[in-house]
PDB file of N, CA and C in Angstrom:
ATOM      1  N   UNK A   1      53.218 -32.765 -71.069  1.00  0.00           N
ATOM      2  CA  UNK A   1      52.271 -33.788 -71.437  1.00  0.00           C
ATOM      3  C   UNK A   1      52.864 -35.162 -71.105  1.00  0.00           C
ATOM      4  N   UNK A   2      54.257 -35.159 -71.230  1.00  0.00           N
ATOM      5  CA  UNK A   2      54.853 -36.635 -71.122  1.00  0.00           C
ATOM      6  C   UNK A   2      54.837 -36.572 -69.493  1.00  0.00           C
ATOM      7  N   UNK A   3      54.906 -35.816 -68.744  1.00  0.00           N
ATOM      8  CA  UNK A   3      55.523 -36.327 -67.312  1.00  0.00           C
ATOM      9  C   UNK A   3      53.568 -36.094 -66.791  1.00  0.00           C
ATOM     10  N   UNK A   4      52.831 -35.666 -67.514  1.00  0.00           N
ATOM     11  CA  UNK A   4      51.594 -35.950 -66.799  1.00  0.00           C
ATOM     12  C   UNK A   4      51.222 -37.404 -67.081  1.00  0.00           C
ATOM     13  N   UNK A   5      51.192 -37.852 -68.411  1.00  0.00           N
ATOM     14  CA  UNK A   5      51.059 -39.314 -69.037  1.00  0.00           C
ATOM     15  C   UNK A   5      51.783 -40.243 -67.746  1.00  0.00           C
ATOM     16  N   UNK A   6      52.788 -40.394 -67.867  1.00  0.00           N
ATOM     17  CA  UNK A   6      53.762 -40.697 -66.786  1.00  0.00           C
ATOM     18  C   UNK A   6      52.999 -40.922 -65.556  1.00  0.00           C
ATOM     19  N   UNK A   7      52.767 -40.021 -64.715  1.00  0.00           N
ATOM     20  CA  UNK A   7      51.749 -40.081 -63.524  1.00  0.00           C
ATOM     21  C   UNK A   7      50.936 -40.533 -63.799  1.00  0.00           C
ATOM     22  N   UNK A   8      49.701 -40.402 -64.956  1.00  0.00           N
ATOM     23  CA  UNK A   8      48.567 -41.417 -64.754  1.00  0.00           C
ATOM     24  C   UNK A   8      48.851 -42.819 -65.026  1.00  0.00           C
ATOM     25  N   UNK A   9      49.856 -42.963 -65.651  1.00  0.00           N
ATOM     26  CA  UNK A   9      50.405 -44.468 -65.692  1.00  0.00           C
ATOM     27  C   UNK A   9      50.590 -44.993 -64.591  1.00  0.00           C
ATOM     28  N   UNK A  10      51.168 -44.664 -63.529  1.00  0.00           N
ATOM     29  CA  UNK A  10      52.078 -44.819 -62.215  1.00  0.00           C
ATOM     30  C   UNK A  10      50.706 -45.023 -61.550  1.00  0.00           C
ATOM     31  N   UNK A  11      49.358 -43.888 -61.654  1.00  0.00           N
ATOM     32  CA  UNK A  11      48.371 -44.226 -61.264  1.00  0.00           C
ATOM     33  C   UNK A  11      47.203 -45.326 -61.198  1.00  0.00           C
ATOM     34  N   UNK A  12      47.205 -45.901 -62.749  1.00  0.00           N
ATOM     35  CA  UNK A  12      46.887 -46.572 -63.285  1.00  0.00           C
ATOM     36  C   UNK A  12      47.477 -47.802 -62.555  1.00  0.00           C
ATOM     37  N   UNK A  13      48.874 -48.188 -62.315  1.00  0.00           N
ATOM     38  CA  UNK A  13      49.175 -49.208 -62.280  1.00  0.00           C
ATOM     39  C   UNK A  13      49.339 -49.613 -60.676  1.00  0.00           C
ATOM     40  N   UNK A  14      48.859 -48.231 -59.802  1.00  0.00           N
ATOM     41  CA  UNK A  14      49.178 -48.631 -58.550  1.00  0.00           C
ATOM     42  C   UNK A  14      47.339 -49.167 -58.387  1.00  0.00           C
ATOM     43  N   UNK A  15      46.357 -48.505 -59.429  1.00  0.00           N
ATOM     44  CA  UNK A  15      45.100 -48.823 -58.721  1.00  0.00           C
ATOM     45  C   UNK A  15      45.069 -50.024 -59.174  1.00  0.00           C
ATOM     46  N   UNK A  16      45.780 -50.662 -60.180  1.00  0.00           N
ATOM     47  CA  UNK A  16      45.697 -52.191 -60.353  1.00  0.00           C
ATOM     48  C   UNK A  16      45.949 -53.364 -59.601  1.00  0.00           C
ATOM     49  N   UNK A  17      46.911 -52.835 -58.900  1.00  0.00           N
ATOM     50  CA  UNK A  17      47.396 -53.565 -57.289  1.00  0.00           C
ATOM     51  C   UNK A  17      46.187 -52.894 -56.643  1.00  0.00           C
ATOM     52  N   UNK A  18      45.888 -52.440 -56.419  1.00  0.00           N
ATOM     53  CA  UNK A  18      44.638 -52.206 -55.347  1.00  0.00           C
ATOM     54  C   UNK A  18      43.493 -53.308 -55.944  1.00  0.00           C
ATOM     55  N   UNK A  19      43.487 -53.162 -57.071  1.00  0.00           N
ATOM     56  CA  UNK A  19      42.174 -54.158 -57.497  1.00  0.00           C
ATOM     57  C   UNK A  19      42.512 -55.220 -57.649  1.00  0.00           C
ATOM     58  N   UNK A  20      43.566 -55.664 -57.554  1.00  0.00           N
ATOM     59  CA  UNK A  20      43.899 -57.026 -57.870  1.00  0.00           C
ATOM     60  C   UNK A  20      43.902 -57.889 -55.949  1.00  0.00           C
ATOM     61  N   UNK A  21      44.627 -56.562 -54.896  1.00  0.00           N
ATOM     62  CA  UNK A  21      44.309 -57.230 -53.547  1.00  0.00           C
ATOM     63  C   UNK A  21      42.612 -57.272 -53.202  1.00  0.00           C
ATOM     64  N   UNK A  22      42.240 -56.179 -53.792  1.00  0.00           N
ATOM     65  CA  UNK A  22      40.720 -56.501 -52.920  1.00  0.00           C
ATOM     66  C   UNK A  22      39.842 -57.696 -53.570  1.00  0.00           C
ATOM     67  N   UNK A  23      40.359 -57.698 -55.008  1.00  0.00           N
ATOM     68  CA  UNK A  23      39.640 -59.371 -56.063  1.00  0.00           C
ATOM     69  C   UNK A  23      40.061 -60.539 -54.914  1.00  0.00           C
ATOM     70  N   UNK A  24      41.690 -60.154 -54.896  1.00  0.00           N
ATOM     71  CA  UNK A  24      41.918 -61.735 -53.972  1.00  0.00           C
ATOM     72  C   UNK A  24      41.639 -61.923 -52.472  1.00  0.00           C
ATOM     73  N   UNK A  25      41.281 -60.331 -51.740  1.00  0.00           N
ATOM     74  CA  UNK A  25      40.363 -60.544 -50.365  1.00  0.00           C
ATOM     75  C   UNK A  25      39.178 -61.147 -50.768  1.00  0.00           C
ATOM     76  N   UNK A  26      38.286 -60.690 -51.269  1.00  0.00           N
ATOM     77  CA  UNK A  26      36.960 -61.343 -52.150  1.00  0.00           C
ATOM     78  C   UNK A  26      36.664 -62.574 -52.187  1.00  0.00           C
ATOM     79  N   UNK A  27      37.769 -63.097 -53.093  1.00  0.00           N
ATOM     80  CA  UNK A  27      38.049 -64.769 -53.374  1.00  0.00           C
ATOM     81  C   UNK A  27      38.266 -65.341 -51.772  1.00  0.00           C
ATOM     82  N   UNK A  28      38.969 -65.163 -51.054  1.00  0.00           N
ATOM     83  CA  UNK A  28      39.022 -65.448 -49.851  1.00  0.00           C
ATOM     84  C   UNK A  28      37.696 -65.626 -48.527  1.00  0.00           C
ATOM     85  N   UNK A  29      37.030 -64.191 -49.054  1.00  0.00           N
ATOM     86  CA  UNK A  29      35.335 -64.108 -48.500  1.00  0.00           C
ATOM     87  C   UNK A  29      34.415 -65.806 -49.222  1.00  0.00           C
ATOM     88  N   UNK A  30      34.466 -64.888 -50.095  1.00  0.00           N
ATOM     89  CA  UNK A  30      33.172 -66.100 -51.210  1.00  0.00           C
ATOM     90  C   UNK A  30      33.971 -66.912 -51.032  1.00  0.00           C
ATOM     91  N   UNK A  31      35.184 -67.170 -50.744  1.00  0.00           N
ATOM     92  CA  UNK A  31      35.793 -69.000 -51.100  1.00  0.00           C
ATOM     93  C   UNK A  31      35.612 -69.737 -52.707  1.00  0.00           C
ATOM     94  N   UNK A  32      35.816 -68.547 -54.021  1.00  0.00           N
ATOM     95  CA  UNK A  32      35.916 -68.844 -55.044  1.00  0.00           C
ATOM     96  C   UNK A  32      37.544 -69.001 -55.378  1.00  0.00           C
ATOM     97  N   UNK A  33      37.763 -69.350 -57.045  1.00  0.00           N
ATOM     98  CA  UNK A  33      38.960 -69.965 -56.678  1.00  0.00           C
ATOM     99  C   UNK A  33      39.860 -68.821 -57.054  1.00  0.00           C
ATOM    100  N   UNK A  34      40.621 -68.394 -56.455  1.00  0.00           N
ATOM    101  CA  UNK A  34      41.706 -67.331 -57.154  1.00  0.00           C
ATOM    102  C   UNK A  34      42.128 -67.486 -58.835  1.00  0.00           C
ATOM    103  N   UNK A  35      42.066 -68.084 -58.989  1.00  0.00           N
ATOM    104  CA  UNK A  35      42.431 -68.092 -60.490  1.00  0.00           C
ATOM    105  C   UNK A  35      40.992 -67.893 -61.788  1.00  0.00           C
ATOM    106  N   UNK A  36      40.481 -67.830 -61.093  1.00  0.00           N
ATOM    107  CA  UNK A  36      38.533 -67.271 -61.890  1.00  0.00           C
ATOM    108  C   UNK A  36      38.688 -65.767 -62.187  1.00  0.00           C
ATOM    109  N   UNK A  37      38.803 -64.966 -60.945  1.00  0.00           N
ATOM    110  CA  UNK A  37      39.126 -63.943 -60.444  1.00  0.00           C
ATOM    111  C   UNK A  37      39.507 -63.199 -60.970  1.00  0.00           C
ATOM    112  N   UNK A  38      41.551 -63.486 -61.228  1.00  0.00           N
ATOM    113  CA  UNK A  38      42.393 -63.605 -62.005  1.00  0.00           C
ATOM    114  C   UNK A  38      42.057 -63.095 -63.244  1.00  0.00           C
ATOM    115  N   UNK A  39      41.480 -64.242 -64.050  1.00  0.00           N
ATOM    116  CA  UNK A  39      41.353 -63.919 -65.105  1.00  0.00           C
ATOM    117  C   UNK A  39      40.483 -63.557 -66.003  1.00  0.00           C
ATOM    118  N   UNK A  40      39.213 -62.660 -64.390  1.00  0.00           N
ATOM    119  CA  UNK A  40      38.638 -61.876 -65.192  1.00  0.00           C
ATOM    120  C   UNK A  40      38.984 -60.630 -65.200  1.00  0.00           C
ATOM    121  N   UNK A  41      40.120 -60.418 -64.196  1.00  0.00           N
ATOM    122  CA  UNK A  41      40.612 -58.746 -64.224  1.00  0.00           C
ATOM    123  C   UNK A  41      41.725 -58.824 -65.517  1.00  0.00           C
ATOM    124  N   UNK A  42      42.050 -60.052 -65.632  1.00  0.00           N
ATOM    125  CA  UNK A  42      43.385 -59.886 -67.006  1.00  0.00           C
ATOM    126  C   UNK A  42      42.362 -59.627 -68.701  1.00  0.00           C
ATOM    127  N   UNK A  43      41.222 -60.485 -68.113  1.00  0.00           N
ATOM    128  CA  UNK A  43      40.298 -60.043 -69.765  1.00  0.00           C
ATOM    129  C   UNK A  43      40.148 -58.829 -70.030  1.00  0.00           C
ATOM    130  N   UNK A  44      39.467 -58.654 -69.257  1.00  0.00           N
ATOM    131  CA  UNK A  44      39.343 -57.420 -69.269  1.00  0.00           C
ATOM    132  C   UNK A  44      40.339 -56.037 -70.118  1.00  0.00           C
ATOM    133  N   UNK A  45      39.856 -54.869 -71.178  1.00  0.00           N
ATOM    134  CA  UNK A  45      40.848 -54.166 -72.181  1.00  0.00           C
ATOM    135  C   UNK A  45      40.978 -53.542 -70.893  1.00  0.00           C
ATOM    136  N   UNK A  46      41.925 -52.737 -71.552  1.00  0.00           N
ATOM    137  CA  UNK A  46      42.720 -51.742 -70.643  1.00  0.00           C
ATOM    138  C   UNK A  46      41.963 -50.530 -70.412  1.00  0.00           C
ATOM    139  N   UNK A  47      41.216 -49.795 -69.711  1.00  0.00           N
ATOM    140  CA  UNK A  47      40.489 -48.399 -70.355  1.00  0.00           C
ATOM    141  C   UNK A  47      41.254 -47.547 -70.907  1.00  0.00           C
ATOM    142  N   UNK A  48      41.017 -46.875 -72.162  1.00  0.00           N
ATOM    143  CA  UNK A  48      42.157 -45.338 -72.295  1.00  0.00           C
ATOM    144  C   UNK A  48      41.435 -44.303 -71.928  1.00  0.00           C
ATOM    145  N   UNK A  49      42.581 -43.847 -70.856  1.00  0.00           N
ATOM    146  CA  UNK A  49      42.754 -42.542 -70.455  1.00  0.00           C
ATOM    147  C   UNK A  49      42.851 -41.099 -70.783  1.00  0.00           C
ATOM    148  N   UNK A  50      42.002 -40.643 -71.205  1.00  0.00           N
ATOM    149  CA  UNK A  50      42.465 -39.112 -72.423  1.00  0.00           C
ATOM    150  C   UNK A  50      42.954 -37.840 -71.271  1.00  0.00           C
ATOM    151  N   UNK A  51      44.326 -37.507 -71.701  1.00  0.00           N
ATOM    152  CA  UNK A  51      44.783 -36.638 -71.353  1.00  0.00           C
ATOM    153  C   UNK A  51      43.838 -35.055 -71.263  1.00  0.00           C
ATOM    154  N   UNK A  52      43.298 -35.155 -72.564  1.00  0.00           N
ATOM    155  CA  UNK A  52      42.543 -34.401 -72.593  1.00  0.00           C
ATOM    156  C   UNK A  52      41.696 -33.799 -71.968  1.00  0.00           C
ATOM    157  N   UNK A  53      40.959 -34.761 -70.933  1.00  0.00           N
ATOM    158  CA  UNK A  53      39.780 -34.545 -70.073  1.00  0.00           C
ATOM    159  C   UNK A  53      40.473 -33.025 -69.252  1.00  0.00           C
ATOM    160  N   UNK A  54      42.082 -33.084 -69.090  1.00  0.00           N
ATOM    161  CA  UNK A  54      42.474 -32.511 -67.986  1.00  0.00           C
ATOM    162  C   UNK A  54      42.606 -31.507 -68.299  1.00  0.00           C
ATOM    163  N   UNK A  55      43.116 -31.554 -69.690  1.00  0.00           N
ATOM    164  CA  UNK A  55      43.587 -29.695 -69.887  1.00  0.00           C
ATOM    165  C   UNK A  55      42.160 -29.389 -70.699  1.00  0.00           C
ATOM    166  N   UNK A  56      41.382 -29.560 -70.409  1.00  0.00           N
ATOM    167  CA  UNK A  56      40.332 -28.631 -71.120  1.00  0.00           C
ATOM    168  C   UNK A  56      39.363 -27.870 -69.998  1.00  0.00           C
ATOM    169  N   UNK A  57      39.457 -28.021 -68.951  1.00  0.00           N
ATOM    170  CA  UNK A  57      38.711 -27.486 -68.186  1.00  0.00           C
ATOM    171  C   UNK A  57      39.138 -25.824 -68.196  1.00  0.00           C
ATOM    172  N   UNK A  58      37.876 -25.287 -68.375  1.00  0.00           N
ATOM    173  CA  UNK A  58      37.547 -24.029 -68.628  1.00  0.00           C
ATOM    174  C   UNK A  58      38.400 -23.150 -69.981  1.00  0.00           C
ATOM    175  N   UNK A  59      38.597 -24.115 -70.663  1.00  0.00           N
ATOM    176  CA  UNK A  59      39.824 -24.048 -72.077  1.00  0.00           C
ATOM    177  C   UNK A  59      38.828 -23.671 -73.353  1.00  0.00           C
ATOM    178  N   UNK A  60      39.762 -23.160 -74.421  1.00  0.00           N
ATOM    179  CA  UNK A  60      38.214 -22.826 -75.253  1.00  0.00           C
ATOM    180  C   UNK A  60      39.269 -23.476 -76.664  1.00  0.00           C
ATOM    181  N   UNK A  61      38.303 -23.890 -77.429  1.00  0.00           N
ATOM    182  CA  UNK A  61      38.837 -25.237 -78.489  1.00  0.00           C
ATOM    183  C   UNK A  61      38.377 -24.640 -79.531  1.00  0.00           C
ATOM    184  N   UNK A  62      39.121 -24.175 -81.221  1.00  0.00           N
ATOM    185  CA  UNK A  62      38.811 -23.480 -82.147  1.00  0.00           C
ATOM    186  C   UNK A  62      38.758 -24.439 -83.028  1.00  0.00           C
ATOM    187  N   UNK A  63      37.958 -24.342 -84.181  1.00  0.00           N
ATOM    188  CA  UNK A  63      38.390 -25.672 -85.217  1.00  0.00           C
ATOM    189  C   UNK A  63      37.815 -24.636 -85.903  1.00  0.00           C
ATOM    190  N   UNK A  64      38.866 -24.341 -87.148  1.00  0.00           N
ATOM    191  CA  UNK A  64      38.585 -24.099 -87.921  1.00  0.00           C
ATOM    192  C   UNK A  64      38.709 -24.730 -89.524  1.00  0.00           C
ATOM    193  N   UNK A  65      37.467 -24.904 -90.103  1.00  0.00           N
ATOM    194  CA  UNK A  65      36.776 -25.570 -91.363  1.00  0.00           C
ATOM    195  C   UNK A  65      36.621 -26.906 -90.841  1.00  0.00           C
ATOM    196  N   UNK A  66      37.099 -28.182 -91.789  1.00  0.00           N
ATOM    197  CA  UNK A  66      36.390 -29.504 -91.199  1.00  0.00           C
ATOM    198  C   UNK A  66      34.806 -29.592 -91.571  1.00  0.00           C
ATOM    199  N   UNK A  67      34.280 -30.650 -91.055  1.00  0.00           N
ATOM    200  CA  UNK A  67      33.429 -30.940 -91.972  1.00  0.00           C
ATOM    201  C   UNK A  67      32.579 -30.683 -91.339  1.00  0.00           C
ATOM    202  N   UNK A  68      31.148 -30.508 -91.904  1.00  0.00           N
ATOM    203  CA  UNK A  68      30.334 -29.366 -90.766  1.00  0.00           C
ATOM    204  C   UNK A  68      29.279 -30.488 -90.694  1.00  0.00           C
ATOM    205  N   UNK A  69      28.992 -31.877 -90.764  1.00  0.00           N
ATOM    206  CA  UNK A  69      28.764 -32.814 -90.091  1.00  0.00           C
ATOM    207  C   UNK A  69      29.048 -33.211 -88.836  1.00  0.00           C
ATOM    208  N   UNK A  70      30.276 -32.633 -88.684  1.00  0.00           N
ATOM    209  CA  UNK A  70      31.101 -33.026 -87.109  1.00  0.00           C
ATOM    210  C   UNK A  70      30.852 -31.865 -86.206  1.00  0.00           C
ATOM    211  N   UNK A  71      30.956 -30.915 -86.476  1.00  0.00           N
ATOM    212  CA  UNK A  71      31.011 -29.937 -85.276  1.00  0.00           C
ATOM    213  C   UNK A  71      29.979 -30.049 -84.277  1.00  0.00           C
ATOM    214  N   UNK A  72      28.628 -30.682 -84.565  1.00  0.00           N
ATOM    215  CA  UNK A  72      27.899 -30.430 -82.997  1.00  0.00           C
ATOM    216  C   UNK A  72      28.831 -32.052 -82.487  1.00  0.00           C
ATOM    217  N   UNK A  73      28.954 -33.057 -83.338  1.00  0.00           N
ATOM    218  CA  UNK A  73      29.680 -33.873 -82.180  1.00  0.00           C
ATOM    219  C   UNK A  73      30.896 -32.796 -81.336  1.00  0.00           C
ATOM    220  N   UNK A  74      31.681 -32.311 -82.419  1.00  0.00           N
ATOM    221  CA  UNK A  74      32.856 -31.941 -81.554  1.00  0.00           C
ATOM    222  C   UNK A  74      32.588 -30.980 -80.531  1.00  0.00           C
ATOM    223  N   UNK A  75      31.741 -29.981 -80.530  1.00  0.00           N
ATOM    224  CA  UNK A  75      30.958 -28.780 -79.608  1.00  0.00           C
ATOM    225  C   UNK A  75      30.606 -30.001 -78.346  1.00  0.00           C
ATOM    226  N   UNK A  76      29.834 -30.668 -78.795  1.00  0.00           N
ATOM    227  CA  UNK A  76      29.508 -31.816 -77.203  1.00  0.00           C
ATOM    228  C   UNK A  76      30.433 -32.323 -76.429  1.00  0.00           C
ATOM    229  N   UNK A  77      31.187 -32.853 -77.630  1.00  0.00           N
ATOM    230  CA  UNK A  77      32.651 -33.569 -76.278  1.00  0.00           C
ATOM    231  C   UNK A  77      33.465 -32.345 -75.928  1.00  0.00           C
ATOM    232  N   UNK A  78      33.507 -31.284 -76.702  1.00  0.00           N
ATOM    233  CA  UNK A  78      34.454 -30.478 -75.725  1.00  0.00           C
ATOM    234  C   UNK A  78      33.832 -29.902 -74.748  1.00  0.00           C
ATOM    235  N   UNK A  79      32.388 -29.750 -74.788  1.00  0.00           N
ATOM    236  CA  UNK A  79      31.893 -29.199 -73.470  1.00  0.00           C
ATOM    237  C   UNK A  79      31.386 -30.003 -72.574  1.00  0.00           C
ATOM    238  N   UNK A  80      31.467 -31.062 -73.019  1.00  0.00           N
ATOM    239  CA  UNK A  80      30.982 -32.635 -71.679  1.00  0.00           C
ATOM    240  C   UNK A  80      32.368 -32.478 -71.195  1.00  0.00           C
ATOM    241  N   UNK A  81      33.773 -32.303 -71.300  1.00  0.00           N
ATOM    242  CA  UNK A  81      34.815 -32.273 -70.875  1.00  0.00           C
ATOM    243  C   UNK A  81      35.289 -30.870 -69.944  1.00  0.00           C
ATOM    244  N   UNK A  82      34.518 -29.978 -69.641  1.00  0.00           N
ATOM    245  CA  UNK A  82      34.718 -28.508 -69.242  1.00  0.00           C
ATOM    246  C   UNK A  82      34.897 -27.301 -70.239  1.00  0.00           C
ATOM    247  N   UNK A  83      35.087 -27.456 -71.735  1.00  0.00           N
ATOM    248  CA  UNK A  83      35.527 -26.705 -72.579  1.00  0.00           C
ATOM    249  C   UNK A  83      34.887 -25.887 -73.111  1.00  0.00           C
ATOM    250  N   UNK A  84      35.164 -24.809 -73.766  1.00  0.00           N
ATOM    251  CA  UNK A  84      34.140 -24.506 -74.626  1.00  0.00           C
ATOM    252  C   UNK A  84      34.693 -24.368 -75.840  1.00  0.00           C
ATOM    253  N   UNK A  85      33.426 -24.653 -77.333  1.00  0.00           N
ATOM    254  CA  UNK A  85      33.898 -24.919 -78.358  1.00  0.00           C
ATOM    255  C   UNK A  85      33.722 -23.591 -79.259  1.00  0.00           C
ATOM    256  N   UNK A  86      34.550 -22.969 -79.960  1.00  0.00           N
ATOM    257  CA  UNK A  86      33.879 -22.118 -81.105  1.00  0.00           C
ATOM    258  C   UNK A  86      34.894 -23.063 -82.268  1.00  0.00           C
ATOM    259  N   UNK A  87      33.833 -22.443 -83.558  1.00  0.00           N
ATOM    260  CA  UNK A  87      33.807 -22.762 -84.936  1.00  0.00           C
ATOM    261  C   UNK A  87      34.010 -21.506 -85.814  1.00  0.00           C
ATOM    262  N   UNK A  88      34.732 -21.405 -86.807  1.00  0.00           N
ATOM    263  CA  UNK A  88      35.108 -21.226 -87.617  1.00  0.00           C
ATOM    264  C   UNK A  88      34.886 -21.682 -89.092  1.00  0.00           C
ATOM    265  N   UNK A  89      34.199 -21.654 -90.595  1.00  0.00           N
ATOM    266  CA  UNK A  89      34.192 -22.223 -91.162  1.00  0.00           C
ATOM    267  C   UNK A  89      35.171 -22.033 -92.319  1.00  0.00           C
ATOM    268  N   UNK A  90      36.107 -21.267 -92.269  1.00  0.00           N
ATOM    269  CA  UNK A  90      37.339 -21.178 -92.906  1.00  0.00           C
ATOM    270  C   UNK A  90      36.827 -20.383 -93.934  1.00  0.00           C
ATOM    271  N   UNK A  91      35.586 -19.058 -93.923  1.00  0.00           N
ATOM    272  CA  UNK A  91      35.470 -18.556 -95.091  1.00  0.00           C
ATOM    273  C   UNK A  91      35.574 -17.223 -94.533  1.00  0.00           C
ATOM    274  N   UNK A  92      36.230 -16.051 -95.457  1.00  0.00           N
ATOM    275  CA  UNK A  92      36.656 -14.860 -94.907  1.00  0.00           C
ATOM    276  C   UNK A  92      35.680 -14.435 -94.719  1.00  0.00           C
TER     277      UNK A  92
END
């Protein structure tokens, strides 16, 4: 998990140099001022990245008990992610 984290970081930070040369080709086109640019790619939050997305494909996700308010959320995101969800309600 740490040396995948690792890579999407490395990823993350090489597509930032990519977006940061094509902002300042841009600025160069339009003839706006580099520093506008700038600092709308620095406002900008950081997106987070969920590891998760990766290892769930075709993975099957158990939860057992929890609150049975949550489970169709949790059934959706694990299967918008490739997963599939079963439930359990922790009663014999």
């Amino acid at each position: 998990m740490t040396a995948r984290q690792s890579a999407l970081e490395g990823q993350n930070t090489a597509l930032r140099q990519k977006l940061a040369a094509a902002a300042k080709s841009l600025e160069a086109l339009s003839g706006e001022s580099s520093n506008t640019a700038r600092a709308d790619v620095a406002e900008r939050p950081e997106p987070r990245i969920s590891p998760v997305t990766v290892y769930l494909n075709r993975k099957t996700v158990l939860c057992v008990g929890g609150r049975s308010g949550s489970i169709a959320n949790y059934r959706d995101l694990i299967e918008r992610v490739g997963g599939r969800f079963a439930h359990h309600d922790g009663e014999a």
